[in-house]
N, C-alpha and C. Protein backbone atom coordinates (compact mmCIF):
# COMPACT_ATOMS: atom_id res chain seq x y z
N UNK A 1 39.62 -145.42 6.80
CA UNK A 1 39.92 -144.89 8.12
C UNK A 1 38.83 -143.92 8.59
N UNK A 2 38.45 -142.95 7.80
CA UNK A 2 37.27 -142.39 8.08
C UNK A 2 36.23 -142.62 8.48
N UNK A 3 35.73 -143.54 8.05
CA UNK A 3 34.47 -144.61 8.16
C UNK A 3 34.48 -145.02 9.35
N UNK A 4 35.46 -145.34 10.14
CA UNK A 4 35.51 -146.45 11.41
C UNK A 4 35.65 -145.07 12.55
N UNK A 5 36.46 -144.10 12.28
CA UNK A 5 36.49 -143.12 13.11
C UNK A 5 34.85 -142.40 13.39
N UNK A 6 34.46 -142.15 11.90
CA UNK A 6 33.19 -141.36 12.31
C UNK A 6 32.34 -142.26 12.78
N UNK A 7 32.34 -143.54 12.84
CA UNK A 7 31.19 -144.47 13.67
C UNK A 7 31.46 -144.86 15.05
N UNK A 8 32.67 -144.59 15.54
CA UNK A 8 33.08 -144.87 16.73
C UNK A 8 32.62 -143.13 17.00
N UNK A 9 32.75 -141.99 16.78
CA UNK A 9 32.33 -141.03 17.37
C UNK A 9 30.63 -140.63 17.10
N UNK A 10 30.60 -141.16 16.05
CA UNK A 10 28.65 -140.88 16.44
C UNK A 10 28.10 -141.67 17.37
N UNK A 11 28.52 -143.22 17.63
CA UNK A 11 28.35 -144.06 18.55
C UNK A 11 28.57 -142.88 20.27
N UNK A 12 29.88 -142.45 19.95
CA UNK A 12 29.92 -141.93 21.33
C UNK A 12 28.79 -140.87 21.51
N UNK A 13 28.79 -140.12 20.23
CA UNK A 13 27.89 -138.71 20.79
C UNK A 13 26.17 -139.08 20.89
N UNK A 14 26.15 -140.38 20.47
CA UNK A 14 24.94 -141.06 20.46
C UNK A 14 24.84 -141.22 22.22
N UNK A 15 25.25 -141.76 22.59
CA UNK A 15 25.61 -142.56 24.27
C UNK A 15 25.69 -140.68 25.09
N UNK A 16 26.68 -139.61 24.41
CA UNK A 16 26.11 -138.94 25.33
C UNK A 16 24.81 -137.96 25.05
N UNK A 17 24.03 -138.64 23.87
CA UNK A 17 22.78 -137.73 23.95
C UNK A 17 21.74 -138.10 24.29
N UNK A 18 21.86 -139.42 24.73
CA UNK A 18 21.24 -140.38 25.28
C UNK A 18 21.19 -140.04 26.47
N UNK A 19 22.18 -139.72 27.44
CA UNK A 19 22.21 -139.32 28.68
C UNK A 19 21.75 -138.34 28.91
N UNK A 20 21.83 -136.96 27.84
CA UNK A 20 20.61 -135.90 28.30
C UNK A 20 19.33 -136.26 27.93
N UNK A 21 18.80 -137.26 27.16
CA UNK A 21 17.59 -137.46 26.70
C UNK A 21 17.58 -137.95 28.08
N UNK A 22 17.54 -138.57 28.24
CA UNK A 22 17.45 -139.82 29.99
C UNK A 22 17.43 -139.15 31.01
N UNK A 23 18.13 -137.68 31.22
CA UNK A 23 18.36 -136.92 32.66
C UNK A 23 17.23 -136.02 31.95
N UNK A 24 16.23 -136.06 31.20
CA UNK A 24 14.86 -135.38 30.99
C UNK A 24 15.12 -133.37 30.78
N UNK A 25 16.40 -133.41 29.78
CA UNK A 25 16.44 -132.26 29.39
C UNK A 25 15.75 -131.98 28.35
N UNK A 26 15.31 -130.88 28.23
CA UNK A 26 14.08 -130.22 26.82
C UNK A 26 14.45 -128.86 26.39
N UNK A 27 14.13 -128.59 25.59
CA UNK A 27 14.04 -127.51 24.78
C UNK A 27 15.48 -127.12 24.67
N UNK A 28 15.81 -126.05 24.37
CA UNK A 28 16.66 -124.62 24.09
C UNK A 28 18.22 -125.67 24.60
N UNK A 29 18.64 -126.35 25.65
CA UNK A 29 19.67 -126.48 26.29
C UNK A 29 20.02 -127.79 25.30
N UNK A 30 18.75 -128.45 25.10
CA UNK A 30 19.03 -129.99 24.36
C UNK A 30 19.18 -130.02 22.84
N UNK A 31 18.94 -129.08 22.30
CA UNK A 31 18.77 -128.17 20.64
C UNK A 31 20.53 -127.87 20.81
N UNK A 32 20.98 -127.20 22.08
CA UNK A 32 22.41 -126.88 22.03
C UNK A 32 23.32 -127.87 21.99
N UNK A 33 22.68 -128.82 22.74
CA UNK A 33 23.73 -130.35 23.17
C UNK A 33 23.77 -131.13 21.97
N UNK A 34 22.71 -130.72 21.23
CA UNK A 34 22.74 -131.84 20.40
C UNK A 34 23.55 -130.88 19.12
N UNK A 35 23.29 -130.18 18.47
CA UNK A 35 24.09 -129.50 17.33
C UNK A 35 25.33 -129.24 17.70
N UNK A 36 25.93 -129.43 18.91
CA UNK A 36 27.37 -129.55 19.70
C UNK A 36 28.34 -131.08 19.21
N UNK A 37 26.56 -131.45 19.37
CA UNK A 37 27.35 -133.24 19.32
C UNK A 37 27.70 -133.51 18.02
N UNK A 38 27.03 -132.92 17.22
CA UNK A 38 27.19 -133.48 15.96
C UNK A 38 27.95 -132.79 15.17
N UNK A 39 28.56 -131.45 15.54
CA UNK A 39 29.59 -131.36 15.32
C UNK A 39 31.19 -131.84 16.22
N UNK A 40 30.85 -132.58 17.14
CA UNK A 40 31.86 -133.41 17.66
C UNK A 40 32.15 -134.60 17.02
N UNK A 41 30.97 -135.28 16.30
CA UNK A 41 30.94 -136.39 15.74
C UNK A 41 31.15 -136.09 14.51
N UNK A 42 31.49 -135.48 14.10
CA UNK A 42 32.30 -134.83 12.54
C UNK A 42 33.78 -134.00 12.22
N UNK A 43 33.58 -133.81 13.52
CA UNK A 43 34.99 -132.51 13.08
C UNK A 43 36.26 -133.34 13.45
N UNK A 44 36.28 -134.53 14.45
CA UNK A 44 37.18 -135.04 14.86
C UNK A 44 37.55 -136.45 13.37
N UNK A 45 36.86 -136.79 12.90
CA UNK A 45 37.18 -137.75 11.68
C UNK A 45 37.17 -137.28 10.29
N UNK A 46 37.13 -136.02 10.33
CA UNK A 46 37.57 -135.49 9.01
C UNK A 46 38.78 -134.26 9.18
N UNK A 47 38.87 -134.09 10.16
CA UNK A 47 40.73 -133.94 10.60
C UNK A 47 41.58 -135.68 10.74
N UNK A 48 41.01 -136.55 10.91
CA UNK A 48 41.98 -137.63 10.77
C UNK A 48 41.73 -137.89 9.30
N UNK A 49 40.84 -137.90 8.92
CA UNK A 49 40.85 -138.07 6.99
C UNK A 49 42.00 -137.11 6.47
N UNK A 50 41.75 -136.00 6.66
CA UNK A 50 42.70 -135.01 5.94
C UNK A 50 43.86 -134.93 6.31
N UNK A 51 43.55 -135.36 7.42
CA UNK A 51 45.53 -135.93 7.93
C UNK A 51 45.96 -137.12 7.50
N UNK A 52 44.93 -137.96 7.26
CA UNK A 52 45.77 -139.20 6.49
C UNK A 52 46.28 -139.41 4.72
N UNK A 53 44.75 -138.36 4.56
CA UNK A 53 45.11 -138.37 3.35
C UNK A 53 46.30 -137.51 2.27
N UNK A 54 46.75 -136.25 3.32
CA UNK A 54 47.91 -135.41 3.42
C UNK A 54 48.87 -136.04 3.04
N UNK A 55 49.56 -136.89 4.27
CA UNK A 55 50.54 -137.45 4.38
C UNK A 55 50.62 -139.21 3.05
N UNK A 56 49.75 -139.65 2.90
CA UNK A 56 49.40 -140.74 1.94
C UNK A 56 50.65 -140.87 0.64
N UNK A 57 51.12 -142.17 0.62
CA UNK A 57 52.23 -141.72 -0.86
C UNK A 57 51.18 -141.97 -1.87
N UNK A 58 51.19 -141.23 -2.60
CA UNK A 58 50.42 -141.79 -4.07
C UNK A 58 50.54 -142.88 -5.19
């Protein structure tokens, strides 16, 4: 489950860093967007890991 979540969200944060690369942002603002993204593209599939794996019967 992890696996498919974190590739569907790096995919996304890929697509929106793509869009500031493309609208010709640089320096200081794009350093922010991007260490933003990549913790967007992490924090959301390892709260569904740890929630699945919580609840999981053994």
């Amino acid at each position: 489950m992890f696996h498919w979540a974190l590739l569907a969200y790096v995919i996304s944060a890929g697509m929106i860093e793509f869009a500031f690369v493309r609208d010709h942002t640089r320096g200081a603002p794009l350093v922010v967007v991007s260490c933003l993204l990549v913790v967007f593209a992490t924090s959301v599939p390892t709260t569904i890991a740890v929630t699945t794996a919580r609840y999981a019967d053994d």
